[in-house]
N, C-alpha and C. Protein backbone atom coordinates (compact mmCIF):
# COMPACT_ATOMS: atom_id res chain seq x y z
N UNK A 1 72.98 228.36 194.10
CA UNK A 1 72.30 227.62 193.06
C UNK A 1 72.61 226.13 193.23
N UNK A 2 71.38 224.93 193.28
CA UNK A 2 72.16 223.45 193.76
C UNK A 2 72.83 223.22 192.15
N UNK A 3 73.14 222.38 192.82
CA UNK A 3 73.72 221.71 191.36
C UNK A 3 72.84 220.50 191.11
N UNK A 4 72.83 220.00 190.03
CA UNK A 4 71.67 219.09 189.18
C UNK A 4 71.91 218.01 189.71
N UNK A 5 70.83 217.26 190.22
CA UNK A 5 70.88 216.24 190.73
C UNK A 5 72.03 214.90 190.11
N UNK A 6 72.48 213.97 190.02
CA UNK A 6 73.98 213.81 189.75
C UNK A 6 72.74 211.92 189.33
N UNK A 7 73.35 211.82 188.01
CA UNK A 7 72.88 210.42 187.25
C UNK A 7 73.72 208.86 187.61
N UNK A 8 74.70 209.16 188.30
CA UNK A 8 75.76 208.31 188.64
C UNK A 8 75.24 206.84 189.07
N UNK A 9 75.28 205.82 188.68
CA UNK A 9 74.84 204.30 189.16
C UNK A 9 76.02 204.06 190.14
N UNK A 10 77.01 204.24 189.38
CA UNK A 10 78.47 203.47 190.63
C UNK A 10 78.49 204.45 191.85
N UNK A 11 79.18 203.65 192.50
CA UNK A 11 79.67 204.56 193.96
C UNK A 11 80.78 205.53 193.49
N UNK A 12 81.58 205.33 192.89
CA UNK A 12 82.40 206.05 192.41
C UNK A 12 82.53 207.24 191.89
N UNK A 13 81.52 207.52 190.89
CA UNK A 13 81.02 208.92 190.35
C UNK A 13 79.75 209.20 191.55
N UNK A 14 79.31 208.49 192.15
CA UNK A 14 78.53 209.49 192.80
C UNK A 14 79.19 209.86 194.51
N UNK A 15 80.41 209.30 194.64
CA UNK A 15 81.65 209.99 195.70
C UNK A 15 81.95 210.97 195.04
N UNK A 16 82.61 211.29 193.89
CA UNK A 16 83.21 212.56 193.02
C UNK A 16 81.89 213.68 192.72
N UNK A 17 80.61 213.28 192.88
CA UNK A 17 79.73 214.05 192.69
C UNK A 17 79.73 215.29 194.55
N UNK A 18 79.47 213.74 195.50
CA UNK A 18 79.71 214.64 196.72
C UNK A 18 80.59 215.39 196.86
N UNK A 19 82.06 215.08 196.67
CA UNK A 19 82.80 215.86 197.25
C UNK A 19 83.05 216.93 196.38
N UNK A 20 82.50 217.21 194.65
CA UNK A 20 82.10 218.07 194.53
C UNK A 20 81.29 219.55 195.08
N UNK A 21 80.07 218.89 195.54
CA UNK A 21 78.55 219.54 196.18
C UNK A 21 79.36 220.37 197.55
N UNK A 22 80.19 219.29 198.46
CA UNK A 22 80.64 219.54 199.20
C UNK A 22 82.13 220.72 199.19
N UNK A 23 83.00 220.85 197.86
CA UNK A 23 83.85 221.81 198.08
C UNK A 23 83.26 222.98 197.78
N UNK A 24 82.31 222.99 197.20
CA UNK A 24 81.43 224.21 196.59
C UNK A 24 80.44 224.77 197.36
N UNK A 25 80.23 224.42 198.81
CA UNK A 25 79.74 224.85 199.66
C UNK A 25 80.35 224.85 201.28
N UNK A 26 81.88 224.87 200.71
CA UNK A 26 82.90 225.27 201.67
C UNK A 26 83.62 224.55 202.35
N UNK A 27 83.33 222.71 202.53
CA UNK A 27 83.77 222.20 203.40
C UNK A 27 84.98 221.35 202.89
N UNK A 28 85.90 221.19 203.67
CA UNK A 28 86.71 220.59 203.55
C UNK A 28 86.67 218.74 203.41
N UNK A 29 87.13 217.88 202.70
CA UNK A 29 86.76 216.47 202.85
C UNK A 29 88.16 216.00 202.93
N UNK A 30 88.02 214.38 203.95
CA UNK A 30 89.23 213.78 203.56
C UNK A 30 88.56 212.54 202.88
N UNK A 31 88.83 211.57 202.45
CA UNK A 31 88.35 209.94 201.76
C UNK A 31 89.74 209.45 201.77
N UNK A 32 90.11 207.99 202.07
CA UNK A 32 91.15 207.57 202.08
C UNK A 32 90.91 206.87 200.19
N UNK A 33 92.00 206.77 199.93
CA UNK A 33 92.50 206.57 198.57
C UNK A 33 92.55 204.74 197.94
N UNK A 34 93.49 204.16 199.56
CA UNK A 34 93.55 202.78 199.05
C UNK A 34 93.06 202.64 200.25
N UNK A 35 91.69 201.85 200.20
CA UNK A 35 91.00 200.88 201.70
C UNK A 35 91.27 200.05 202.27
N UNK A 36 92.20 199.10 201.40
CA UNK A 36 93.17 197.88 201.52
C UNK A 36 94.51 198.83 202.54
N UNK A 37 94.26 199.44 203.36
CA UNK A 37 95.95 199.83 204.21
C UNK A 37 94.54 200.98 205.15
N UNK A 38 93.11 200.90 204.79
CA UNK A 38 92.14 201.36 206.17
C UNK A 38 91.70 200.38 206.62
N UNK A 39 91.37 201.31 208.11
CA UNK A 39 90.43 200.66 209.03
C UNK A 39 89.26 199.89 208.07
N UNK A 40 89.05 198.48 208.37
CA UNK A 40 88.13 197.92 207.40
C UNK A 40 86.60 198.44 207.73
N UNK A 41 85.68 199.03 207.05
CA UNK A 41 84.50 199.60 206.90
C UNK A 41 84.44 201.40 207.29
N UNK A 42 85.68 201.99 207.52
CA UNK A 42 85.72 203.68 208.27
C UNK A 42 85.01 203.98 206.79
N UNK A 43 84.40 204.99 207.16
CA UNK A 43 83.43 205.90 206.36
C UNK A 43 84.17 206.65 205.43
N UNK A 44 83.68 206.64 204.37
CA UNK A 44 84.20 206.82 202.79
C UNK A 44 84.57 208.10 202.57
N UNK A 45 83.52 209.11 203.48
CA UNK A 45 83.98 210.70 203.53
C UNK A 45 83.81 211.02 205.00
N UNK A 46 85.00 212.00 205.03
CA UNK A 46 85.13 212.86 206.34
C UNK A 46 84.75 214.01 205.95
N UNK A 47 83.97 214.99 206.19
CA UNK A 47 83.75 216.57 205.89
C UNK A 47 83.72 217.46 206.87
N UNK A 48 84.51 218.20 206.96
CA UNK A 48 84.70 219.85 207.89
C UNK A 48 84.51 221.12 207.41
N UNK A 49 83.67 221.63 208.60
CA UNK A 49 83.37 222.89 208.35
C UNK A 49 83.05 223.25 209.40
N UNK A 50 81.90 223.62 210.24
CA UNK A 50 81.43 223.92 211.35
C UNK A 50 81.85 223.26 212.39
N UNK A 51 81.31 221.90 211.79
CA UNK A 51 81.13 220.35 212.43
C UNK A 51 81.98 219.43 211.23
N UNK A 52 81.68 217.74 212.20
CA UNK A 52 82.56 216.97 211.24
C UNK A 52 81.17 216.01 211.16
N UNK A 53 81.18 215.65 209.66
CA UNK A 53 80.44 214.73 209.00
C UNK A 53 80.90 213.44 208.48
N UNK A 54 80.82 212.38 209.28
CA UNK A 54 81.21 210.71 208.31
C UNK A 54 80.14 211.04 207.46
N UNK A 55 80.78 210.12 206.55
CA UNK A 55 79.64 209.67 205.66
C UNK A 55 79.80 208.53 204.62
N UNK A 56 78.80 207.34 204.94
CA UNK A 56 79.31 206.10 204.28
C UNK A 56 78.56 206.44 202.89
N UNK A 57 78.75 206.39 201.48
CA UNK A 57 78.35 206.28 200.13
C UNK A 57 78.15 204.86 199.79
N UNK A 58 76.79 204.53 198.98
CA UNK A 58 76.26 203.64 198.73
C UNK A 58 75.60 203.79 197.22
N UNK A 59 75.51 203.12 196.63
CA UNK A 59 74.66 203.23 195.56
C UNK A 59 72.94 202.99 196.01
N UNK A 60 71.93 202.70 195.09
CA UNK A 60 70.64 202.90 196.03
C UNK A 60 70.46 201.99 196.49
N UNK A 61 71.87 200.56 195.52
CA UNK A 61 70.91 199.00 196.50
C UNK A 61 71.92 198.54 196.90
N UNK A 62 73.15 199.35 197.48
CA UNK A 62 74.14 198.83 198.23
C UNK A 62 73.90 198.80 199.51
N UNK A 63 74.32 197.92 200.03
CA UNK A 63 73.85 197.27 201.53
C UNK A 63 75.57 197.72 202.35
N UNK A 64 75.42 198.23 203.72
CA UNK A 64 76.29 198.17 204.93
C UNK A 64 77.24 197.41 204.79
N UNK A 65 78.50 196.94 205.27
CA UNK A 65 78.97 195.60 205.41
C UNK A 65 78.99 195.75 207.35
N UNK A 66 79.32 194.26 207.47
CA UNK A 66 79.26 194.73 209.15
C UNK A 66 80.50 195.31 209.78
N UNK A 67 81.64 195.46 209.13
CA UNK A 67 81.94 196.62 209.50
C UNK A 67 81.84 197.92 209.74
N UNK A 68 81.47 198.60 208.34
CA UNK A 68 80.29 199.16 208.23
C UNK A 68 79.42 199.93 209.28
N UNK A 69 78.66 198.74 209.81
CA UNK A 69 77.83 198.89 210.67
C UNK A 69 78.71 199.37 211.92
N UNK A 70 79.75 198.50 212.27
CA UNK A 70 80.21 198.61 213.27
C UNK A 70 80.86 200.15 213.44
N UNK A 71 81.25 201.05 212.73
CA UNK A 71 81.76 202.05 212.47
C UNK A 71 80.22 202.72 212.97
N UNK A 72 79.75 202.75 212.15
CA UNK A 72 78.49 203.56 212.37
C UNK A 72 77.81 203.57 213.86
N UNK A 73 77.85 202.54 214.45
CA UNK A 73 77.33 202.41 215.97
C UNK A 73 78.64 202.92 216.50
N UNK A 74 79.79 203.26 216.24
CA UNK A 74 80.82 203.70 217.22
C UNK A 74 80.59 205.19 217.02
N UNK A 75 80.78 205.41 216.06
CA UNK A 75 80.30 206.33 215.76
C UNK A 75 79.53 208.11 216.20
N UNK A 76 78.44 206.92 216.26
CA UNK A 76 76.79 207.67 216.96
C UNK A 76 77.44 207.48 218.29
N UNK A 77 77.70 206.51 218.93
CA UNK A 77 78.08 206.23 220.66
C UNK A 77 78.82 207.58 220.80
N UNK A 78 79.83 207.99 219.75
CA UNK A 78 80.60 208.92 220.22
C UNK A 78 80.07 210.53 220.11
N UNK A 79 78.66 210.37 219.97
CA UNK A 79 77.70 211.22 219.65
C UNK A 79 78.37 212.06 217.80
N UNK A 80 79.03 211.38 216.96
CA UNK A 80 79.45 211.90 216.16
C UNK A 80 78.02 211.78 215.07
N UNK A 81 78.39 212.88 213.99
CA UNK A 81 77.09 212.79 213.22
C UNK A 81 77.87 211.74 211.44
N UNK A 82 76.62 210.71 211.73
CA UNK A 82 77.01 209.78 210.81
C UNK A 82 75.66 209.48 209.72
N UNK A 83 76.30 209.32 208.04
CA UNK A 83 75.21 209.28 207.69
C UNK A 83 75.12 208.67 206.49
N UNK A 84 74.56 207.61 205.85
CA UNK A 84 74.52 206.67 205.17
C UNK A 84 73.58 207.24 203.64
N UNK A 85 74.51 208.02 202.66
CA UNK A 85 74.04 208.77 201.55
C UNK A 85 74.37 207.82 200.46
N UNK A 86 72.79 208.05 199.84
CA UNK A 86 72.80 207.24 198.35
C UNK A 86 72.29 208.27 197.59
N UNK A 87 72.74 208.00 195.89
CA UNK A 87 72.25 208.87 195.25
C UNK A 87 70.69 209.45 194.98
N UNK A 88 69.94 208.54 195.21
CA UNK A 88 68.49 208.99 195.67
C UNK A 88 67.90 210.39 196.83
N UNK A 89 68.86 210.15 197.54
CA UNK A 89 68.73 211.22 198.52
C UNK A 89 69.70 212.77 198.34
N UNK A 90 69.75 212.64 196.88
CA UNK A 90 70.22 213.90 196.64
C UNK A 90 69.72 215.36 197.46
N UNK A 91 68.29 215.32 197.31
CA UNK A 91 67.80 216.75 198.10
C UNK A 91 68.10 217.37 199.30
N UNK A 92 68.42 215.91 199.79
CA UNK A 92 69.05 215.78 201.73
C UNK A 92 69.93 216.13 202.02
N UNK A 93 70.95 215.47 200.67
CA UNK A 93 72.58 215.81 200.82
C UNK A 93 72.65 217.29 200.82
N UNK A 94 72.48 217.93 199.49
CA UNK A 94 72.75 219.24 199.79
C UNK A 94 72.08 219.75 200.78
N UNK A 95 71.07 219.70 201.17
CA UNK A 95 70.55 220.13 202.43
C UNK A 95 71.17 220.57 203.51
N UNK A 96 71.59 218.98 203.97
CA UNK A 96 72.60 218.52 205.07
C UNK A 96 73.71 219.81 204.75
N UNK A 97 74.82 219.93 203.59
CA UNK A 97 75.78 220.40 203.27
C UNK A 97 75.76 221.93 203.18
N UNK A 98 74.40 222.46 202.92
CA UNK A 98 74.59 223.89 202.52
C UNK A 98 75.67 224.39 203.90
């Protein structure tokens, strides 16, 4: 059964929404806690299960930083699967996650 699409404006509740969606359909997540002591721009969620999923969280009009970016092109180079989720694209996420 999905769960209801998630009302969240901040990045914040709609990170706690994913990694919700995401323990409830089995996968394991890491997110670092304080960003100030990470790699500057590493991706906000790690998820395991099959495969491993980055995944940078954005609100709908949050923009990349170029770190960010730079993560994301290392990323893909490393043929890893990377993916830039805003709350708009709810249908995808679980998708992606089932």
């Amino acid at each position: 059964m999905p769960l209801a699409k998630p009302e969240p404006q901040d990045e914040k509740s709609f990170h706690s929404e994913v990694v919700k969606l995401a323990k409830r359909n089995g996968w394991h997540s890491y997110h670092v806690f304080d960003s100030r002591k990470s790699a500057a721009g590493w991706p906000d969620l790690v998820l395991v299960r099959e495969r491993v999923i980055f995944a940078e969280l954005k609100t709908d009009d949050g923009q990349l930083t170029a770190d960010q970016l730079n993560w994301r092109d290392w990323l893909l180079a490393a043929k890893q699967e990377w993916h830039l989720w805003r709350p708009s694209m709810w249908a995808e996420i679980e998708r992606i996650l089932r």
